[in-house]
C-alpha atoms as a PDB file:
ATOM      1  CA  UNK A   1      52.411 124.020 143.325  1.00  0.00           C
ATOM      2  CA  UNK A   2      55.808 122.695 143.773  1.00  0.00           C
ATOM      3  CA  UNK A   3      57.971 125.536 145.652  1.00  0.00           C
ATOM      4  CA  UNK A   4      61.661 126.539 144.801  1.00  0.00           C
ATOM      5  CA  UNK A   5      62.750 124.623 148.375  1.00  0.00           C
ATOM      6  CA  UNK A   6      61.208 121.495 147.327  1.00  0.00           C
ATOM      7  CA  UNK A   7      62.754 121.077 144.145  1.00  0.00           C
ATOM      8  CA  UNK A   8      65.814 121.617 145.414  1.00  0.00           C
ATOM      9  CA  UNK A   9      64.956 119.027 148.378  1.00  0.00           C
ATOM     10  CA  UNK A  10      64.429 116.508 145.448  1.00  0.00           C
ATOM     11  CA  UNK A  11      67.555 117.344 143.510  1.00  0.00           C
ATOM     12  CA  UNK A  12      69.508 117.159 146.396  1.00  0.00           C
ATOM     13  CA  UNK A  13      67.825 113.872 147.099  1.00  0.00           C
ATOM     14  CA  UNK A  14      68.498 112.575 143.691  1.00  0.00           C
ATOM     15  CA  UNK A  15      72.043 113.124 144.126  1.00  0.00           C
ATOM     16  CA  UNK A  16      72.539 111.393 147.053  1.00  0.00           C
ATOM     17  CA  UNK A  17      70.534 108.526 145.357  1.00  0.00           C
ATOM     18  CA  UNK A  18      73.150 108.474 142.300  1.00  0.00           C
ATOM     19  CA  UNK A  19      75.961 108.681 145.088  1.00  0.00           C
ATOM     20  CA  UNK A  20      74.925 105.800 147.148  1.00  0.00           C
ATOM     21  CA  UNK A  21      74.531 103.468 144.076  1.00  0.00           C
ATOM     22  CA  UNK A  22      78.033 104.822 142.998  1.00  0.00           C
ATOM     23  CA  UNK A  23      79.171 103.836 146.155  1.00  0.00           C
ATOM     24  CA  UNK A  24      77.520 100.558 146.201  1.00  0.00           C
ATOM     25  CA  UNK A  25      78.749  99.385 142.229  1.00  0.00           C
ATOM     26  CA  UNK A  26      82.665 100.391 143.163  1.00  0.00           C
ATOM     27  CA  UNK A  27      82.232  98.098 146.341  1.00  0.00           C
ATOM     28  CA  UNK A  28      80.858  95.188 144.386  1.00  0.00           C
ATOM     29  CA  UNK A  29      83.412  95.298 141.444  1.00  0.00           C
ATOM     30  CA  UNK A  30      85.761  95.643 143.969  1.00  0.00           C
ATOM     31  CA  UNK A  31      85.078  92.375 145.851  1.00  0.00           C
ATOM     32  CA  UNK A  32      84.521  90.408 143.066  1.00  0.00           C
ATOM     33  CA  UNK A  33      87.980  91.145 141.469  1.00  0.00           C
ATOM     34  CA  UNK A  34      89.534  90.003 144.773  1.00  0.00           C
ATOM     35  CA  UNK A  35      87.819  87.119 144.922  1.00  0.00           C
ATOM     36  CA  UNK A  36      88.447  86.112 141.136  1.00  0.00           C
ATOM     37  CA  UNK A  37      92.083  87.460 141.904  1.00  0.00           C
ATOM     38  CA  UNK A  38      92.401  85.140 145.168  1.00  0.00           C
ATOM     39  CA  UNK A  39      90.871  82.331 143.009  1.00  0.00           C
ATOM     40  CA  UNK A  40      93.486  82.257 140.275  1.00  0.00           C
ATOM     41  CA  UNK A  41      96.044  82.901 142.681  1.00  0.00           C
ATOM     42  CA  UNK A  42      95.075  79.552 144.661  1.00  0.00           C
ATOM     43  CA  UNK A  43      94.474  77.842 141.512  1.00  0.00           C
ATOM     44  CA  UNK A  44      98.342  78.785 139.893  1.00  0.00           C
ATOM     45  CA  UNK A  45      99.383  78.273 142.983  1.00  0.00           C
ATOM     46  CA  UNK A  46      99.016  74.732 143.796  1.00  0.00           C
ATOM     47  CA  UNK A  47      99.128  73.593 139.838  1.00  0.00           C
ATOM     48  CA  UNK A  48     101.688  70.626 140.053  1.00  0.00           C
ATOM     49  CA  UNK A  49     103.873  72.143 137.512  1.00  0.00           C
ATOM     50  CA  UNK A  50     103.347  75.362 139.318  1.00  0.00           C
ATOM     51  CA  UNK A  51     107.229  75.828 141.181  1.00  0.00           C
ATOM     52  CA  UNK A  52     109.235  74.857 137.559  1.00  0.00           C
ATOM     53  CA  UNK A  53     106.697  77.532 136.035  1.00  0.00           C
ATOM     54  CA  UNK A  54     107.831  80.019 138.856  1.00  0.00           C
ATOM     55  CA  UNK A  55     111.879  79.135 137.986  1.00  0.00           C
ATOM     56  CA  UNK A  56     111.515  79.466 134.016  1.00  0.00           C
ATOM     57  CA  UNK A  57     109.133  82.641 133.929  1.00  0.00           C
ATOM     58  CA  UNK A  58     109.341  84.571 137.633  1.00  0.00           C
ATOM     59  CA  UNK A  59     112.703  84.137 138.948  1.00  0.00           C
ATOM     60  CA  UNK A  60     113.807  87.243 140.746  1.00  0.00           C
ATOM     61  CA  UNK A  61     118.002  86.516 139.837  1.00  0.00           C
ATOM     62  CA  UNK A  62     117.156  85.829 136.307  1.00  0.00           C
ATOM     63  CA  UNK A  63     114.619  89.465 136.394  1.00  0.00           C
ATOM     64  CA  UNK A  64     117.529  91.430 137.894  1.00  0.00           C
ATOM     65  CA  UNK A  65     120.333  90.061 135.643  1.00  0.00           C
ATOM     66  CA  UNK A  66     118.503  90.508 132.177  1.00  0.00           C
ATOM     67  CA  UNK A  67     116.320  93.857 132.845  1.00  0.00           C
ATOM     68  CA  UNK A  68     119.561  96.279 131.849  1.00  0.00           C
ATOM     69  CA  UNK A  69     119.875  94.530 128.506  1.00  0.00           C
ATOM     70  CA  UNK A  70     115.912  93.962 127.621  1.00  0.00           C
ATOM     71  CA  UNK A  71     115.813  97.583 128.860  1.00  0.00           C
ATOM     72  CA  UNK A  72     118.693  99.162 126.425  1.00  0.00           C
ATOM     73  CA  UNK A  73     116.916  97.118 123.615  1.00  0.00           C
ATOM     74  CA  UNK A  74     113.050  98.795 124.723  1.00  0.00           C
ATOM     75  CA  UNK A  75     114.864 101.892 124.181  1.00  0.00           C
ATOM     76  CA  UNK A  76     115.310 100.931 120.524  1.00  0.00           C
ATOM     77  CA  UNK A  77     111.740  99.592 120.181  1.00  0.00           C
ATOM     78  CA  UNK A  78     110.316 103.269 121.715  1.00  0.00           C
ATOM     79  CA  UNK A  79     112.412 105.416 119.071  1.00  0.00           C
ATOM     80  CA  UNK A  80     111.177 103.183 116.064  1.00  0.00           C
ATOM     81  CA  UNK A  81     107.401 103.879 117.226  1.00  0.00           C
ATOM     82  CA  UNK A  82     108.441 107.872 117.579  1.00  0.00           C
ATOM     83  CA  UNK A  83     110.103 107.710 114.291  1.00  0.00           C
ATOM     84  CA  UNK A  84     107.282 105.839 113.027  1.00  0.00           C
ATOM     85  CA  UNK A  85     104.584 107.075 114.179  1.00  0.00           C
ATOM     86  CA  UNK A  86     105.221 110.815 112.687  1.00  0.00           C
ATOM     87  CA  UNK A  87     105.725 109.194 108.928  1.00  0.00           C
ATOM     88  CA  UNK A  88     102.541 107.289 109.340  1.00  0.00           C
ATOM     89  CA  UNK A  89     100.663 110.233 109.936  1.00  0.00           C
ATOM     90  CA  UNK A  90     101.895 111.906 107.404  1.00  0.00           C
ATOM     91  CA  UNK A  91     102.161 109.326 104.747  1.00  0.00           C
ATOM     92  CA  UNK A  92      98.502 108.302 105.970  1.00  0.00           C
ATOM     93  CA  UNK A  93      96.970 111.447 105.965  1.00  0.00           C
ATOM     94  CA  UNK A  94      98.525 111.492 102.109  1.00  0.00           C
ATOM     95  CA  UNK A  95      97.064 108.396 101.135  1.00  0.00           C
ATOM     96  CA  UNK A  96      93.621 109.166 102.425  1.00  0.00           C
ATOM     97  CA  UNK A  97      93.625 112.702 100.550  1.00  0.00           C
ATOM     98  CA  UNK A  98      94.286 111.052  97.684  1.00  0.00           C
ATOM     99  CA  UNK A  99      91.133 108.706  97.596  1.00  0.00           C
ATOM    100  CA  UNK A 100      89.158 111.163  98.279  1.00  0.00           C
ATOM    101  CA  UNK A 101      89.904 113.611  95.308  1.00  0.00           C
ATOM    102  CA  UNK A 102      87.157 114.093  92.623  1.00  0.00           C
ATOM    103  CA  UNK A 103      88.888 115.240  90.125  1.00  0.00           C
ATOM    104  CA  UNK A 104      89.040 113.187  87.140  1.00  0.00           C
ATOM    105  CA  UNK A 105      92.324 114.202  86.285  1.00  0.00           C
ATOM    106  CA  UNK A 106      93.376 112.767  89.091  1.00  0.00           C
ATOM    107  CA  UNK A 107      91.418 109.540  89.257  1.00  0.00           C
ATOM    108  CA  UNK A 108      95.297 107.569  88.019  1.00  0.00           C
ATOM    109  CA  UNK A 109      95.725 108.434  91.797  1.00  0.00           C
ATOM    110  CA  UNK A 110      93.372 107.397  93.192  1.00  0.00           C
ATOM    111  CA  UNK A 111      93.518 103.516  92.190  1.00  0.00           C
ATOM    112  CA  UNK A 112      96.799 103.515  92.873  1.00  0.00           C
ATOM    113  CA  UNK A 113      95.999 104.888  96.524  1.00  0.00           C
ATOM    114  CA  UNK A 114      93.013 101.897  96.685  1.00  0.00           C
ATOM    115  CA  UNK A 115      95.728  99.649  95.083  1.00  0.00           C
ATOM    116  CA  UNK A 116      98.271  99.906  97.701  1.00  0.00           C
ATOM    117  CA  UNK A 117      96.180 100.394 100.384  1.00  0.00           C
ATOM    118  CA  UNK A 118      94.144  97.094  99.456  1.00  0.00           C
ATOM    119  CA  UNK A 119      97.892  95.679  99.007  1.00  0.00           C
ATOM    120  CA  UNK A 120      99.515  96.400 102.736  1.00  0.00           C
ATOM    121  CA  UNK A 121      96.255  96.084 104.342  1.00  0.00           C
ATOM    122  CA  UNK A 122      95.984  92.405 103.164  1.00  0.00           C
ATOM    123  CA  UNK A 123      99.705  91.376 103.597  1.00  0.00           C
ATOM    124  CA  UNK A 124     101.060  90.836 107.324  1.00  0.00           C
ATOM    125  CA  UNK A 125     103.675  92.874 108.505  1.00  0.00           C
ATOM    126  CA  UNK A 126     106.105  89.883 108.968  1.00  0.00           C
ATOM    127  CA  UNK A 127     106.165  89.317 105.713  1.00  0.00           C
ATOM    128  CA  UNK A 128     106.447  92.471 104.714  1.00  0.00           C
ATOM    129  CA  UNK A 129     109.513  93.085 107.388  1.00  0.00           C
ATOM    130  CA  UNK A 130     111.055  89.750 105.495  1.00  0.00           C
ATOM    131  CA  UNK A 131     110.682  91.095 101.903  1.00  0.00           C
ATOM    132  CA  UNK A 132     112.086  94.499 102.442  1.00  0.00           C
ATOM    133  CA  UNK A 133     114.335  93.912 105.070  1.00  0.00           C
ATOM    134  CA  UNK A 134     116.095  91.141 103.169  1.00  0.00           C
ATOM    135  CA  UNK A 135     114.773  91.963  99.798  1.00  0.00           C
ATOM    136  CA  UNK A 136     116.525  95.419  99.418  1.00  0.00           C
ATOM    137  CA  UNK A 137     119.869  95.100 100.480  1.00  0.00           C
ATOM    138  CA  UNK A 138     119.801  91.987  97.741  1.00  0.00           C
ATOM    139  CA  UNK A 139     119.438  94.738  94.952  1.00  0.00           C
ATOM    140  CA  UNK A 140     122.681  96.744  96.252  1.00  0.00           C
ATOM    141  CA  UNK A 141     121.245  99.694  94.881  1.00  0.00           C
ATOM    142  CA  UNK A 142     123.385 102.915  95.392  1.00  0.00           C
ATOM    143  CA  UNK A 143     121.692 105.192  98.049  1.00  0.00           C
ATOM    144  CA  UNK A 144     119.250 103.016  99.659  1.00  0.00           C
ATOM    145  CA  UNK A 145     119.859 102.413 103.329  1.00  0.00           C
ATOM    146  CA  UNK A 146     120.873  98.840 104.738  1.00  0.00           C
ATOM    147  CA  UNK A 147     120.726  99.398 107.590  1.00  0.00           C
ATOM    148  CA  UNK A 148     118.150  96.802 109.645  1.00  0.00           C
ATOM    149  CA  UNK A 149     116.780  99.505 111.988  1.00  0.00           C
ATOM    150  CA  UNK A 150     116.064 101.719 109.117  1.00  0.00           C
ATOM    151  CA  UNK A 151     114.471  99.650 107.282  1.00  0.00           C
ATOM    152  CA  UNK A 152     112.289  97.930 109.588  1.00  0.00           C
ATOM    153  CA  UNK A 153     110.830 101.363 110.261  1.00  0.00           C
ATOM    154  CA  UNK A 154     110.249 101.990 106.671  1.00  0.00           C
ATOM    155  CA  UNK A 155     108.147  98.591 106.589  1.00  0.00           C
ATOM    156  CA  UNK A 156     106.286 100.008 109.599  1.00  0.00           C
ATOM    157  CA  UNK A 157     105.282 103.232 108.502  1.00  0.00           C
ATOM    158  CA  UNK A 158     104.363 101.837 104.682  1.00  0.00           C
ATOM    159  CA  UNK A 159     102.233  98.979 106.283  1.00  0.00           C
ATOM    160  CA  UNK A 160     100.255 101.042 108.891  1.00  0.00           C
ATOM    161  CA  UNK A 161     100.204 104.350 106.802  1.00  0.00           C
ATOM    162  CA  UNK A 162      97.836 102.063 104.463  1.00  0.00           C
ATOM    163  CA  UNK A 163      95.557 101.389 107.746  1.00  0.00           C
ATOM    164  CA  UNK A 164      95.690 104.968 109.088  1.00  0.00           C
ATOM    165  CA  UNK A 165      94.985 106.205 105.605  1.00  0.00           C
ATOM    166  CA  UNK A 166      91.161 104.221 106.258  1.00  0.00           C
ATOM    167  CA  UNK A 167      90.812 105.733 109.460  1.00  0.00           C
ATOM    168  CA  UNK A 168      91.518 109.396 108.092  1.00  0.00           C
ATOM    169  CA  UNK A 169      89.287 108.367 105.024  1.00  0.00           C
ATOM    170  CA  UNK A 170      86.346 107.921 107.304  1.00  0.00           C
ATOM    171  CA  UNK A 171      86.408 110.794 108.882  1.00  0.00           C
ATOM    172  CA  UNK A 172      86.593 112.621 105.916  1.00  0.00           C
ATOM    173  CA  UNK A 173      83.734 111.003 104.552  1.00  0.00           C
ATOM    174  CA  UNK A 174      81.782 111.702 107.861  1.00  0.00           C
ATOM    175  CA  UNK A 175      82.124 115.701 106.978  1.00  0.00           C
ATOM    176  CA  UNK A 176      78.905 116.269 105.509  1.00  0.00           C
ATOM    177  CA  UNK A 177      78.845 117.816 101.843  1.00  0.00           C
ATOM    178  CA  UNK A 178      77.607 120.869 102.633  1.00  0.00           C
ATOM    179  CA  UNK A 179      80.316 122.069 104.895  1.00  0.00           C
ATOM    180  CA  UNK A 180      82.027 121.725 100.814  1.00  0.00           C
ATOM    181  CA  UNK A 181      79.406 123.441  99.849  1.00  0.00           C
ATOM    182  CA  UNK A 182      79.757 126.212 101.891  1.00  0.00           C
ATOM    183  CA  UNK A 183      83.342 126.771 101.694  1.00  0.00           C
ATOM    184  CA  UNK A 184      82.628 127.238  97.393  1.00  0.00           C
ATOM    185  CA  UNK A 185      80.197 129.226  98.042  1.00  0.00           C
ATOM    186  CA  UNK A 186      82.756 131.340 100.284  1.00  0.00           C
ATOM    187  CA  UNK A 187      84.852 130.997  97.096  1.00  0.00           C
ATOM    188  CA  UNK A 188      87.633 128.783  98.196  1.00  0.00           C
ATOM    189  CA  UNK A 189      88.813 126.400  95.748  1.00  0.00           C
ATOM    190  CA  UNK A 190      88.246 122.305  96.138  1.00  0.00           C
ATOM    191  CA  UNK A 191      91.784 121.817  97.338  1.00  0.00           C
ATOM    192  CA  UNK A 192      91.277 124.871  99.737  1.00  0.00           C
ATOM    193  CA  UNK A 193      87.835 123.286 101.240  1.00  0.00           C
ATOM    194  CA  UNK A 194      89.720 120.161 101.780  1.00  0.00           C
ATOM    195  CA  UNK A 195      92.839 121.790 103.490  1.00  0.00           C
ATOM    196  CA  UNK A 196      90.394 124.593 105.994  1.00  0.00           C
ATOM    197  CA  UNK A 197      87.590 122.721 106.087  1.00  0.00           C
ATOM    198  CA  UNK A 198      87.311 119.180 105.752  1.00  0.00           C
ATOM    199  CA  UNK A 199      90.413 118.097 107.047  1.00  0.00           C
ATOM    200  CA  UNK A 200      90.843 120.024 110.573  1.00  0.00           C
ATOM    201  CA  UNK A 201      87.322 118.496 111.237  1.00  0.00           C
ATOM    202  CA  UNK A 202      87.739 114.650 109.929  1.00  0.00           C
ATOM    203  CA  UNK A 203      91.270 114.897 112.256  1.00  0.00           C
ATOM    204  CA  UNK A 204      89.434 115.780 115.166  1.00  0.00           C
ATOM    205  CA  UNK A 205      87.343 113.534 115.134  1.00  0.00           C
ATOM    206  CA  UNK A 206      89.388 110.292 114.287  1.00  0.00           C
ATOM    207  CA  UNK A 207      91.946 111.082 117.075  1.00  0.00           C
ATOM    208  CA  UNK A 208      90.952 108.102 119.231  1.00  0.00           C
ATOM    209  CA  UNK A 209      90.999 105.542 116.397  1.00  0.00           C
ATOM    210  CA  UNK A 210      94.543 107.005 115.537  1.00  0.00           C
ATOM    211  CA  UNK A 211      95.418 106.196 119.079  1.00  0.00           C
ATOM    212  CA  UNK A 212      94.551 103.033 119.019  1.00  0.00           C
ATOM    213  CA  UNK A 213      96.633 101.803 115.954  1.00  0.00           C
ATOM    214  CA  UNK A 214      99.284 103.460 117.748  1.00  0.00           C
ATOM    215  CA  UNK A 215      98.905 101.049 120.882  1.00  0.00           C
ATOM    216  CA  UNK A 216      98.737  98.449 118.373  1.00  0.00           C
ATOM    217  CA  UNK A 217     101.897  99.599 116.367  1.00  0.00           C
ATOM    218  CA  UNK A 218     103.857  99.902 120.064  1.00  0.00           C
ATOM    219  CA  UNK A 219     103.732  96.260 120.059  1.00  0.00           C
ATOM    220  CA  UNK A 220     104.241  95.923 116.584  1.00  0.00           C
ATOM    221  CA  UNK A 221     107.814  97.004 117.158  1.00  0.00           C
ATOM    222  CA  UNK A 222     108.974  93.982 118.652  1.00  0.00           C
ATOM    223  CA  UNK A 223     108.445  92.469 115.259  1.00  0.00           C
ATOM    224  CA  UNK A 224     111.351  94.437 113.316  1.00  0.00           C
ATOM    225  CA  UNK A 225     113.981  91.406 115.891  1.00  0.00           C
ATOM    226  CA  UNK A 226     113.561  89.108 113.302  1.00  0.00           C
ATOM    227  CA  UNK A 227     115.518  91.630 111.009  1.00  0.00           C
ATOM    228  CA  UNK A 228     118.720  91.135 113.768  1.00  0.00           C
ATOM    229  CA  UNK A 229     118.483  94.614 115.303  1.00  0.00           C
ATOM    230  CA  UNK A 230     118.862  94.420 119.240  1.00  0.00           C
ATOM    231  CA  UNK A 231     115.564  95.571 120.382  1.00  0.00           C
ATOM    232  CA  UNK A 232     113.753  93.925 124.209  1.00  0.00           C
ATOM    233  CA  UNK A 233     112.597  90.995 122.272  1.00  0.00           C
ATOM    234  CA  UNK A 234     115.701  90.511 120.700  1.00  0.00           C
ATOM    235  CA  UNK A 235     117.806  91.117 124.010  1.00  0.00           C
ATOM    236  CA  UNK A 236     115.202  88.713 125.448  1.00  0.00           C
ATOM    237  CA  UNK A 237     115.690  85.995 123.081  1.00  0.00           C
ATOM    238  CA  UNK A 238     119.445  86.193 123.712  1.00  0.00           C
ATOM    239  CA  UNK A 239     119.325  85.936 127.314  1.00  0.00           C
ATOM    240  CA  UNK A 240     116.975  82.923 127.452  1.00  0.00           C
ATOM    241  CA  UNK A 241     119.144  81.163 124.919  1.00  0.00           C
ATOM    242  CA  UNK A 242     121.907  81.621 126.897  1.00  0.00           C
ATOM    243  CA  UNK A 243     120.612  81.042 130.012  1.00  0.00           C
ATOM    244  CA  UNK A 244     117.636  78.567 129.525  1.00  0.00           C
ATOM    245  CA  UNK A 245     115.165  80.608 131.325  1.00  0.00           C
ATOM    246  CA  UNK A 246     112.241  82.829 129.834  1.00  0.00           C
ATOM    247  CA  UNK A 247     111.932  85.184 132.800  1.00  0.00           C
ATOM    248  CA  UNK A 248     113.645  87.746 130.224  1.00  0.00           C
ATOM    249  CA  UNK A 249     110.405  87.981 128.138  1.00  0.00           C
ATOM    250  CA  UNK A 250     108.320  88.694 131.027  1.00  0.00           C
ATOM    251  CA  UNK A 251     110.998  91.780 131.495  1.00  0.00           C
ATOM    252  CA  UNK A 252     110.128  92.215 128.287  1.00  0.00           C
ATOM    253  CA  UNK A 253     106.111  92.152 128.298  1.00  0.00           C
ATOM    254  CA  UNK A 254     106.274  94.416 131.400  1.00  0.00           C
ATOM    255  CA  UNK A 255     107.749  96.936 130.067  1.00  0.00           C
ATOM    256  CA  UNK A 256     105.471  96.954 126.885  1.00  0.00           C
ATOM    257  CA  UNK A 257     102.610  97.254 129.228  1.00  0.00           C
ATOM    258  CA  UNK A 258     104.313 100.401 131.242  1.00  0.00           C
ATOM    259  CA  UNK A 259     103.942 102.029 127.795  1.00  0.00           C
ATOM    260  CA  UNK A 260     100.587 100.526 126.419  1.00  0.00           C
ATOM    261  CA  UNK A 261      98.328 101.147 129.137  1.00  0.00           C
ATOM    262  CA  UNK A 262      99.012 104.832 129.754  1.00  0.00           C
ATOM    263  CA  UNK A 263      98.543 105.735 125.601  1.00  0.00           C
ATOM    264  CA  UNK A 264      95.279 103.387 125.847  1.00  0.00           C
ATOM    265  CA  UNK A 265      93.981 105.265 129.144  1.00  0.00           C
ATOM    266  CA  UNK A 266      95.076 108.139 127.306  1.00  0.00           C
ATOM    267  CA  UNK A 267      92.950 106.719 124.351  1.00  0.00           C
ATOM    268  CA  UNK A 268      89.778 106.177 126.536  1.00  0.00           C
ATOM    269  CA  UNK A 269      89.651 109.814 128.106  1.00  0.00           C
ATOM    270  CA  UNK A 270      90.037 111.250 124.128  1.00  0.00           C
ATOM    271  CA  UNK A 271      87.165 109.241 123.395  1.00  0.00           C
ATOM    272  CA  UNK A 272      84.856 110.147 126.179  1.00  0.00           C
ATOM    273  CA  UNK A 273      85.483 113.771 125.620  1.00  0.00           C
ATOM    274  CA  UNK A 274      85.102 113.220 122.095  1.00  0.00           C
ATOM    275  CA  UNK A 275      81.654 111.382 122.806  1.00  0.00           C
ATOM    276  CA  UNK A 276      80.384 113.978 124.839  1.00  0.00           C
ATOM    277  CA  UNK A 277      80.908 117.069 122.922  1.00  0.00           C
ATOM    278  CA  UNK A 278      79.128 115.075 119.909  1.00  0.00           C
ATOM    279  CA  UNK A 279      75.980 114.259 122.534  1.00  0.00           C
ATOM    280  CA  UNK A 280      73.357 115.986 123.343  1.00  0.00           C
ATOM    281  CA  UNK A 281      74.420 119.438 124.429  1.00  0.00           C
ATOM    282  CA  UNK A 282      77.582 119.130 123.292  1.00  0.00           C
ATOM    283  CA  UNK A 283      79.892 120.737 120.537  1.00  0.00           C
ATOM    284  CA  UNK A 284      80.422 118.861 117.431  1.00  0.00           C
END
């Protein structure tokens, strides 16, 4: 008969097992990033074209002079994504409701909603950027902004609303029927399940897949240059046209990564806790 001491012997055993293999995997991944590190270094490094490379992309003078510009025009490219990224939830979110109605009153809605989502999801968002942000001010209708900045964000948030829209369509499909069922049977009406019951549990769980169109839609602000407006690719562009050196897009690329990887860390630890709670043990 196994006493209360020895279990706890083994237990304590076991953890110090799990500890030393810890231990032992973050010293291996560990040396074998420094030595595939130290290899690409050496390799760069003594590439023939290596030191014209190190002028055109890494020069330290060239850094310093065009990182106040690049950085005034990130600025730009971080309150398009802000601006953005609140319409696309909403206009998502909106989208996705309305493919999932039943009603066939309502069923005009939703083939249009499967029509336009089918419609942005297939065009790229260049083009898209081209035909509205040239397209409208052609029609000089009265009322409708001009402006480049304003319009680029429209094209944003009507292009990624149509793939949020998906993402908030699956999980509302993932609610299972009866949790509908039970909120009729509680006597709240169809658009009353949707709005207590359905929807605070399909938003919960799509969080992380929300996050990651966001990282993707962070970089997809660089696009809205080619409408003229002076964001960090723009300012970029400028400053290696003028000066014949491209170190101004790796000022540029840096500073998209200072915002990416924090939201897609961010992203990763949502996910996790979002994968254990629907484990074993966990809360749904």
């Amino acid at each position: 008969m196994t006493t209360p001491y020895q279990r706890s012997e083994r237990q304590l055993q076991r953890l110090a097992y799990h500890r030393r293999r810890k231990a032992t995997g973050i010293s291996v991944a560990t040396a074998s990033t420094l030595v595939v590190a130290v290899a690409a270094v050496f390799v760069v490094g003594h590439a023939p074209g290596w030191p014209r490379v190190r002028e055109t992309f890494f020069s330290g003078a060239a850094f310093a002079a065009s990182f106040p510009d690049v950085l005034s025009g990130f600025w730009l490219n971080v309150k398009i994504f802000c601006v953005a990224e609140v319409g696309i939830l909403v206009f998502g979110l909106a989208i996705a409701v309305a493919r999932s109605v039943r009603t066939p009153a309502l069923f005009p809605l939703r083939v249009l909603a499967a029509a336009y989502t089918d419609f942005f999801r297939g065009v790229p968002i260049l083009l898209v950027l081209y035909l509205v942000g040239f397209g409208v001010p052609a029609l000089n209708l009265t009322g409708v902004p001009s402006d480049p900045v304003v319009l680029a964000t429209i094209t944003l948030i009507v292009s990624y609303s149509a793939y949020v829209s998906e993402v908030y369509r699956a999980g509302i499909d993932s609610i299972h029927p009866s949790q509908r069922a039970a909120a009729r049977a509680l006597g709240l009406k169809q658009h009353q399940a949707m709005r207590h019951v359905v929807l605070p549990q399909a938003v919960r769980r799509v969080v992380p897949p929300l996050l990651n169109d966001f990282v993707a839609l962070q970089k997809d602000t660089a696009l809205v240059a080619v409408l003229g407006p002076l964001e960090a690719a723009r300012q970029a562009q400028i400053y290696a046209s003028g000066h014949f050196n491209f170190t101004s897009y790796v000022v540029a690329a840096l500073l998209f990564i200072a915002l990416t990887i924090p939201l897609a860390r961010l992203t990763d630890r949502i996910a996790a806790r979002t994968a254990r709670r629907q484990g074993p043990g966990g809360m749904a």
